[in-house]
N, C-alpha and C. Protein backbone atom coordinates (compact mmCIF):
# COMPACT_ATOMS: atom_id res chain seq x y z
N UNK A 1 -40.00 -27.74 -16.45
CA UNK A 1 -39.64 -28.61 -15.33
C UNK A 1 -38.97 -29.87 -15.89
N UNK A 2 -37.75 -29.99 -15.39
CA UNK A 2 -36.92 -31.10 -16.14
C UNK A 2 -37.40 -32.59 -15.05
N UNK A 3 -37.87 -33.25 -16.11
CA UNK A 3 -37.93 -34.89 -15.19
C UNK A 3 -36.94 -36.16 -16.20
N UNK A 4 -36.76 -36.86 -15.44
CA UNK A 4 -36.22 -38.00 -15.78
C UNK A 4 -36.32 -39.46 -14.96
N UNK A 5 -37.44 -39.81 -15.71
CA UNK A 5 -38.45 -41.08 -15.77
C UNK A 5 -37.41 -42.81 -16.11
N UNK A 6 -36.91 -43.57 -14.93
CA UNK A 6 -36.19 -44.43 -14.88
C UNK A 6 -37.42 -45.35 -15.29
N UNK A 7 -37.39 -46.26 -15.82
CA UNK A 7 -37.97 -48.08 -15.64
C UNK A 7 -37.21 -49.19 -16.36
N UNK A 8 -37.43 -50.60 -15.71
CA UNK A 8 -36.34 -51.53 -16.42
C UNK A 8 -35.93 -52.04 -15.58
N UNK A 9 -36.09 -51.57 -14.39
CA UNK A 9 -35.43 -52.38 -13.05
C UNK A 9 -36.17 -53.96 -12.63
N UNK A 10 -35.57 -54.53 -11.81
CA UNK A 10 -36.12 -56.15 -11.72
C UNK A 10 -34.73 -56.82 -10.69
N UNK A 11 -35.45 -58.05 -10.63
CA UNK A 11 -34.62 -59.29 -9.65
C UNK A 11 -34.46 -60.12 -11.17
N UNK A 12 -32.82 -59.98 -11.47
CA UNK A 12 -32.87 -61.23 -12.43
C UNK A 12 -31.72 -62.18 -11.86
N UNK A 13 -31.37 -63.10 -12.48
CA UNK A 13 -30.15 -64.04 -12.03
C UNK A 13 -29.37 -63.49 -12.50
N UNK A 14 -27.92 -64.22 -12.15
CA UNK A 14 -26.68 -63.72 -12.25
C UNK A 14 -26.31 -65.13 -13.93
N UNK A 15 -26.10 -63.75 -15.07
CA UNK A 15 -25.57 -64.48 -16.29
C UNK A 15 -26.87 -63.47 -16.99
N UNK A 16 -28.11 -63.14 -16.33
CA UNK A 16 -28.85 -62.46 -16.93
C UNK A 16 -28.77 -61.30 -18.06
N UNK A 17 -29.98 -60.85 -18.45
CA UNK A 17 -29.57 -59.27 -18.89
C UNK A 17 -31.26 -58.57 -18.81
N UNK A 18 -31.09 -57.27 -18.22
CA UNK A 18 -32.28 -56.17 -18.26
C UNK A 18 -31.83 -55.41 -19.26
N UNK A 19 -33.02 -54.00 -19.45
CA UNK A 19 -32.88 -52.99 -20.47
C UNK A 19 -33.47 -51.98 -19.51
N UNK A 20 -32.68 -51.09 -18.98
CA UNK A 20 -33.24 -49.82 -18.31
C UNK A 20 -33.68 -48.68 -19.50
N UNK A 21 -34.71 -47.85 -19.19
CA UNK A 21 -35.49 -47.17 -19.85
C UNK A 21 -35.05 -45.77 -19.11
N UNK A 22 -34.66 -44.39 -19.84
CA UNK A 22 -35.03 -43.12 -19.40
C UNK A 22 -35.30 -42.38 -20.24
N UNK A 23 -36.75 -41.83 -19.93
CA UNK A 23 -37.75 -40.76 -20.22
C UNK A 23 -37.50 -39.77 -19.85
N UNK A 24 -36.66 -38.53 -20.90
CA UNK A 24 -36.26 -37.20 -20.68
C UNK A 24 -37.53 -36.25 -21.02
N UNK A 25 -37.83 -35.19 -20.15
CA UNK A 25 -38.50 -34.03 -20.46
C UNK A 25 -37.62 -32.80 -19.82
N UNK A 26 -38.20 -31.74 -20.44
CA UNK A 26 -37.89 -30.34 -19.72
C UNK A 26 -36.34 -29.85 -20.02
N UNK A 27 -35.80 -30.42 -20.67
CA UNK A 27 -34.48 -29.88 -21.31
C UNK A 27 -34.26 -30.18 -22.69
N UNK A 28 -33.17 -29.46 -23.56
CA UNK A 28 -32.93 -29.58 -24.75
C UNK A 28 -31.94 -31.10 -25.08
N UNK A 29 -32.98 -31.69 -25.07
CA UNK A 29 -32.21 -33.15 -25.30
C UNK A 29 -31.01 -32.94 -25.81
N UNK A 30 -30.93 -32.65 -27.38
CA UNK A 30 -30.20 -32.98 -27.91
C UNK A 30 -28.82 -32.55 -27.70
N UNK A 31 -28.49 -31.17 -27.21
CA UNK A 31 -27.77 -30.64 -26.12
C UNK A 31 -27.23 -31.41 -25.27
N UNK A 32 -27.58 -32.33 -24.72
CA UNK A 32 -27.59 -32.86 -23.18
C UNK A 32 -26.38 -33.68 -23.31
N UNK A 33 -25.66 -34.37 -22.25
CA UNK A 33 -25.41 -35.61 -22.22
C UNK A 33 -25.96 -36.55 -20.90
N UNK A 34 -26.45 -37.17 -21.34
CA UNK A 34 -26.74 -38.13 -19.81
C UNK A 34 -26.52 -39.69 -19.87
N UNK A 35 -26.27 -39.70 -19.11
CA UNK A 35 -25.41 -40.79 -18.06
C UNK A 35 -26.34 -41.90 -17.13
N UNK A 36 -25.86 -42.83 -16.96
CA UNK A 36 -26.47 -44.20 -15.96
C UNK A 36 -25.61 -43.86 -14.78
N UNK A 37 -25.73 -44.11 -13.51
CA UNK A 37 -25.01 -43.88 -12.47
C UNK A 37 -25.54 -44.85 -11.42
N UNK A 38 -24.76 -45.87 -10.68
CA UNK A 38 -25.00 -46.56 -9.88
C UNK A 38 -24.85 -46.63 -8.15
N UNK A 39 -25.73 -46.54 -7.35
CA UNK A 39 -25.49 -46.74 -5.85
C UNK A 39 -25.96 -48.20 -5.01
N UNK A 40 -24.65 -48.63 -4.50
CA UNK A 40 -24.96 -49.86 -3.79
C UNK A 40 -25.16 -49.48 -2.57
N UNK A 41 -26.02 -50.33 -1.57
CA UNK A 41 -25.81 -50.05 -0.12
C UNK A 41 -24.28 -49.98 0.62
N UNK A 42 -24.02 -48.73 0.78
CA UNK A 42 -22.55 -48.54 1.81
C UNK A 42 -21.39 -48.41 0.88
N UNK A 43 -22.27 -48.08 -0.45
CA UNK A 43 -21.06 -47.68 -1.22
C UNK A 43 -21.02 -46.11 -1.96
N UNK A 44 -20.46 -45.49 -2.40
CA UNK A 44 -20.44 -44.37 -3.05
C UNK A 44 -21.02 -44.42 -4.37
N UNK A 45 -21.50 -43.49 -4.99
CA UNK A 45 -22.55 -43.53 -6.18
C UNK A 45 -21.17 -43.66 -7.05
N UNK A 46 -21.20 -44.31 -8.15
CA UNK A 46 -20.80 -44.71 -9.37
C UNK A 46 -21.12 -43.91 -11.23
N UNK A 47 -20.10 -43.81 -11.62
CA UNK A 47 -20.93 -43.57 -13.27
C UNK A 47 -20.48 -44.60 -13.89
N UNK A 48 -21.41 -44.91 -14.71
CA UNK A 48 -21.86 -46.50 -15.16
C UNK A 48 -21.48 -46.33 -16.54
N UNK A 49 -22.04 -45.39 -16.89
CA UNK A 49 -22.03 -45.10 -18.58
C UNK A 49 -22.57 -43.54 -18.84
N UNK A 50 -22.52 -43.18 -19.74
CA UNK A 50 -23.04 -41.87 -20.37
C UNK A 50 -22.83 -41.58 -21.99
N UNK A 51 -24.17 -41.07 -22.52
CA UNK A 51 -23.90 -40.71 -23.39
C UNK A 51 -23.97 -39.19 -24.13
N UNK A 52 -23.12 -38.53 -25.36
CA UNK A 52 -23.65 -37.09 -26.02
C UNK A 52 -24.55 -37.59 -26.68
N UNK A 53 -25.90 -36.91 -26.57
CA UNK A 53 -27.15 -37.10 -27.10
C UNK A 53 -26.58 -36.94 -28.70
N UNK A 54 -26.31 -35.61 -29.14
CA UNK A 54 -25.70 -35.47 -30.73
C UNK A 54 -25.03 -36.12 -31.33
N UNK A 55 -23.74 -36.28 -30.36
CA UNK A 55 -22.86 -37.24 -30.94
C UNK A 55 -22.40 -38.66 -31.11
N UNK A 56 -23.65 -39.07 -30.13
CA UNK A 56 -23.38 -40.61 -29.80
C UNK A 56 -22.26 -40.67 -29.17
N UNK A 57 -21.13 -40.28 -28.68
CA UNK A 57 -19.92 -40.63 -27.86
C UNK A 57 -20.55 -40.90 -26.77
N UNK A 58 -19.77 -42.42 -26.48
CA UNK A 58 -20.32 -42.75 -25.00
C UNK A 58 -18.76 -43.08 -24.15
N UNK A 59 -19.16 -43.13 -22.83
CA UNK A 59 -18.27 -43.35 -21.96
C UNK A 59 -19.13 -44.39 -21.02
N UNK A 60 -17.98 -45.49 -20.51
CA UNK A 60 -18.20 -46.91 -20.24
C UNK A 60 -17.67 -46.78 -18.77
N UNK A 61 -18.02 -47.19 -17.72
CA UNK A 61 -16.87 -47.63 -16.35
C UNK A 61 -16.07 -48.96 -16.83
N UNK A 62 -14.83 -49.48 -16.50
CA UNK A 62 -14.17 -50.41 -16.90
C UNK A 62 -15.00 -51.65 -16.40
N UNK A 63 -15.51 -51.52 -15.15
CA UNK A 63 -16.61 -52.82 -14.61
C UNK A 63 -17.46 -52.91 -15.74
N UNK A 64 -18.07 -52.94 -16.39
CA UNK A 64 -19.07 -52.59 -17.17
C UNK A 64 -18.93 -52.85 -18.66
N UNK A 65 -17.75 -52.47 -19.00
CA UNK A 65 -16.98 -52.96 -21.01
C UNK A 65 -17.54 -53.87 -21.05
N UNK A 66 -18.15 -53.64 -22.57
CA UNK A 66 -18.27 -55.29 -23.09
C UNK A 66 -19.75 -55.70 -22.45
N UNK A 67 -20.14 -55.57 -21.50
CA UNK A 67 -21.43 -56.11 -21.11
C UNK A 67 -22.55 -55.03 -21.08
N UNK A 68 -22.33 -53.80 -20.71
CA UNK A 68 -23.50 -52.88 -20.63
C UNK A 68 -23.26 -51.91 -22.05
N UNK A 69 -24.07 -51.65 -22.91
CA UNK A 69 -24.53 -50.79 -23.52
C UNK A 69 -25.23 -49.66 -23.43
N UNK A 70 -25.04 -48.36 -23.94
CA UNK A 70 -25.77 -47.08 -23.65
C UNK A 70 -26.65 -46.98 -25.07
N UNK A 71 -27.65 -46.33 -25.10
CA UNK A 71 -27.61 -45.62 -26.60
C UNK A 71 -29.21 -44.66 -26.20
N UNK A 72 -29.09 -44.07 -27.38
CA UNK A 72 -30.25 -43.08 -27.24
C UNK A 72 -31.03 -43.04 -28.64
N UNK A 73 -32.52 -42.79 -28.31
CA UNK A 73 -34.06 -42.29 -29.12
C UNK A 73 -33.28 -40.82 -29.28
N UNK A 74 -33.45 -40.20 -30.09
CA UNK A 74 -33.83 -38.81 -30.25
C UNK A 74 -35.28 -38.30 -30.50
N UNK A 75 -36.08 -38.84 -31.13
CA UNK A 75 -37.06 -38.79 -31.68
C UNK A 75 -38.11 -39.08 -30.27
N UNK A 76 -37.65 -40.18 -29.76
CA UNK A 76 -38.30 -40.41 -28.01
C UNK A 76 -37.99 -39.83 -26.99
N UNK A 77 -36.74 -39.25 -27.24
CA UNK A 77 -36.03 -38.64 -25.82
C UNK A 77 -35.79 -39.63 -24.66
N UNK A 78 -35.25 -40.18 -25.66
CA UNK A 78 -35.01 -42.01 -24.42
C UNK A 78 -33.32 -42.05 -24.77
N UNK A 79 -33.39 -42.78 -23.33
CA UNK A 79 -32.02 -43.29 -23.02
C UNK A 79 -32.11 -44.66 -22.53
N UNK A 80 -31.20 -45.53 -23.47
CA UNK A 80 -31.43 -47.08 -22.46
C UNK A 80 -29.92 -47.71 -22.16
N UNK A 81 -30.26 -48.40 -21.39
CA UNK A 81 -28.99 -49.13 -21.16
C UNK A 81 -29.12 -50.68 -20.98
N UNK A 82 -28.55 -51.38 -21.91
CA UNK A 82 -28.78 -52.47 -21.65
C UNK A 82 -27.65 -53.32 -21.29
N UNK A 83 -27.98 -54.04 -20.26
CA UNK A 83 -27.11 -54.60 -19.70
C UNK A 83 -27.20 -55.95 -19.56
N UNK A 84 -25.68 -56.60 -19.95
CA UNK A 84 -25.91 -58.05 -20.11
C UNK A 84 -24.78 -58.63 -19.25
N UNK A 85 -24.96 -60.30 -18.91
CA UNK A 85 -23.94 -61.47 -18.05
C UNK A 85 -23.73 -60.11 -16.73
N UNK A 86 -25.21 -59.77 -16.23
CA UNK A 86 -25.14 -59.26 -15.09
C UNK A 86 -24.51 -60.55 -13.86
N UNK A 87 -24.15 -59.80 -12.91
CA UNK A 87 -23.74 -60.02 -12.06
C UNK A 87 -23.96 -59.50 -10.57
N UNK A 88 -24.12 -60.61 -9.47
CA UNK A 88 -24.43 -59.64 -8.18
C UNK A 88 -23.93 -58.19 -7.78
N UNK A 89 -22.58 -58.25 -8.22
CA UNK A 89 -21.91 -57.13 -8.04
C UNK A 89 -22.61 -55.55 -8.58
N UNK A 90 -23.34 -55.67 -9.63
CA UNK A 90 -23.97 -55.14 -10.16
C UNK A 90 -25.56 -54.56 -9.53
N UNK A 91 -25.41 -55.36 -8.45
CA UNK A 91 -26.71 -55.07 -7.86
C UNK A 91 -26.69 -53.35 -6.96
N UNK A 92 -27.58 -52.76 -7.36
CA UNK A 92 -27.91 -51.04 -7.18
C UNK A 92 -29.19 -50.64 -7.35
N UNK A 93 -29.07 -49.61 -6.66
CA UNK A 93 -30.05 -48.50 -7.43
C UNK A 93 -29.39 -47.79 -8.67
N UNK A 94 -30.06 -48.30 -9.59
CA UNK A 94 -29.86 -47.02 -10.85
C UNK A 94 -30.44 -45.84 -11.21
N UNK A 95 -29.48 -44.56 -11.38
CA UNK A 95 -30.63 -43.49 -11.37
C UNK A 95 -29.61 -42.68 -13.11
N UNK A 96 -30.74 -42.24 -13.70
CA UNK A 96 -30.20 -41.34 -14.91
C UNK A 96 -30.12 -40.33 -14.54
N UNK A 97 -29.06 -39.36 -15.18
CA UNK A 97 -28.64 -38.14 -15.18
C UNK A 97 -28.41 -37.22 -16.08
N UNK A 98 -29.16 -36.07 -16.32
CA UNK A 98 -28.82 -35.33 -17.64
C UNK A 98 -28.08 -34.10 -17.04
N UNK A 99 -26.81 -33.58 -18.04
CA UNK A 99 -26.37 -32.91 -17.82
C UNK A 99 -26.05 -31.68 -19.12
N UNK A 100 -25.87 -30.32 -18.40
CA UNK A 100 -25.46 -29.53 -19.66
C UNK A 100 -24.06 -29.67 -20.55
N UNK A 101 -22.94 -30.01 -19.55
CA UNK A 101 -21.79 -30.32 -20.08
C UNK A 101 -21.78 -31.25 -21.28
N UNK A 102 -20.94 -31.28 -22.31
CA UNK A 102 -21.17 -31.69 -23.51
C UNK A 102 -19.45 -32.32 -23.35
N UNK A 103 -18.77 -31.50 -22.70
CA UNK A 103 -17.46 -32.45 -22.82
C UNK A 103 -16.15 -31.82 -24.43
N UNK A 104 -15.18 -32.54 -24.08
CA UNK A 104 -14.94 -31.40 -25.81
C UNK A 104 -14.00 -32.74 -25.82
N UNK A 105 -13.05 -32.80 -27.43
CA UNK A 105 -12.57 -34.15 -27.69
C UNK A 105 -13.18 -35.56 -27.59
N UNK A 106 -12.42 -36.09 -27.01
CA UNK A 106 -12.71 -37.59 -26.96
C UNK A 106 -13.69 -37.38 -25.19
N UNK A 107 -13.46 -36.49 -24.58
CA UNK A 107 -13.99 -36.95 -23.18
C UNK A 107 -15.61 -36.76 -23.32
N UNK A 108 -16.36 -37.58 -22.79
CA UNK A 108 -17.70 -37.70 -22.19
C UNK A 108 -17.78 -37.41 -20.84
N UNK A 109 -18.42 -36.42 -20.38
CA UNK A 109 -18.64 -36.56 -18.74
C UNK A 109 -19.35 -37.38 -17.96
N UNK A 110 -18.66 -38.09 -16.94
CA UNK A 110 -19.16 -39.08 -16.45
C UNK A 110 -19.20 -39.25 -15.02
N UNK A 111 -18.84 -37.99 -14.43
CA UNK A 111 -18.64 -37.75 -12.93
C UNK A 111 -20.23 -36.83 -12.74
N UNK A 112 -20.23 -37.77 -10.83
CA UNK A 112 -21.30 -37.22 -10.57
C UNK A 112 -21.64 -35.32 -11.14
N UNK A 113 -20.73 -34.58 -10.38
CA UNK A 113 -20.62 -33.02 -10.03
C UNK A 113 -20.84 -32.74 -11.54
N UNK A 114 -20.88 -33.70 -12.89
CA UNK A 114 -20.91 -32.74 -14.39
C UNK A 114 -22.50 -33.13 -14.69
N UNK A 115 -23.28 -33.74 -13.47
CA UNK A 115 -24.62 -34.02 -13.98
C UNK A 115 -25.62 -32.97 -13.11
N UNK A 116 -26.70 -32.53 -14.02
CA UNK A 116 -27.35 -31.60 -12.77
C UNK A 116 -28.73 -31.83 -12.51
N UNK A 117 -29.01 -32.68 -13.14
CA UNK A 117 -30.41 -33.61 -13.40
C UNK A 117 -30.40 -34.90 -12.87
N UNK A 118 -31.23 -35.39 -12.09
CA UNK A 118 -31.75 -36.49 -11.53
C UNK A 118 -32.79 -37.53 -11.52
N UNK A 119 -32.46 -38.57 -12.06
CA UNK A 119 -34.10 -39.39 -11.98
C UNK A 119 -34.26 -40.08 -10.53
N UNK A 120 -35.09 -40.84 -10.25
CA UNK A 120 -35.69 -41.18 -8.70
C UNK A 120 -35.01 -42.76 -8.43
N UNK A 121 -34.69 -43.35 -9.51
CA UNK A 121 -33.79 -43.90 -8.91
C UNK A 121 -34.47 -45.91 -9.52
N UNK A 122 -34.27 -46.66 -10.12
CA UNK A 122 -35.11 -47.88 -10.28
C UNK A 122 -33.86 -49.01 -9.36
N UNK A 123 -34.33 -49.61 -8.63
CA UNK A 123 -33.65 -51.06 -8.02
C UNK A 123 -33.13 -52.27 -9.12
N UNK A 124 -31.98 -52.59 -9.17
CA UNK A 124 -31.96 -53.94 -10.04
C UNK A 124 -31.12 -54.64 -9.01
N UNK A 125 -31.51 -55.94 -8.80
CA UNK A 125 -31.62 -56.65 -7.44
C UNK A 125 -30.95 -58.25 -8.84
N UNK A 126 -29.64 -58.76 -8.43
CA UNK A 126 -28.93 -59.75 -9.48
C UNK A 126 -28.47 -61.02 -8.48
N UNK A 127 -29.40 -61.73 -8.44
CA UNK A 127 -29.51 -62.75 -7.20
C UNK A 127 -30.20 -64.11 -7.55
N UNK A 128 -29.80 -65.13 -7.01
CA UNK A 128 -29.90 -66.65 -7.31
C UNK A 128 -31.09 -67.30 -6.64
């Protein structure tokens, strides 16, 4: 049974930075690639970031360069993302995503439809 265990979420200010946490079970990690993906109220879900568990190749949204980081535990089966000089805009539900696609070249998959795994989703709320 594949789960994927979000925490890290919070109300911080805007200039802030959190560290989201995901706890993979039930699939071959190292195989995998998974991804951060963002939903605002009244907006369409987002991919934030993603990474190949093996290869470390990550893929960034352009909102996001420079301030959010991906990286991965192997040994934990963790995925974090840390994110810094948040901003309201930034405010979502974040949910992780593992997927089988591995991607070939330079591409990382980072669209919803290449993820087939779901976590429940943590709130980060970036407000004054």
């Amino acid at each position: 049974q594949v789960q994927l265990v979000e925490s890290g979420g919070g109300l911080v200010q805007p200039g802030g930075s959190l560290r989201l946490s995901c706890a993979a079970s039930g699939i071959p990690f190292e195989y995998y690639t998974l991804g951060w993906f963002r939903q605002a109220p009244g907006k369409e879900r987002e991919g934030v970031s993603s990474i190949r568990i093996a290869s470390g190749d990550t893929y960034y949204a352009d909102s996001v360069k420079g301030r959010f980081t991906i990286s991965r535990d192997i040994a934990k089966r963790m995925v974090y993302l840390q994110m810094n000089r948040l901003s309201p805009e930034d405010t979502a539900v974040y949910y992780c995503a593992a997927g089988a696609r591995y991607g070939s070249g330079g591409y990382v998959p980072h669209e919803s439809d290449e993820f087939d795994n779901w976590g429940q989703g943590t709130q980060v709320t970036v407000s004054s």
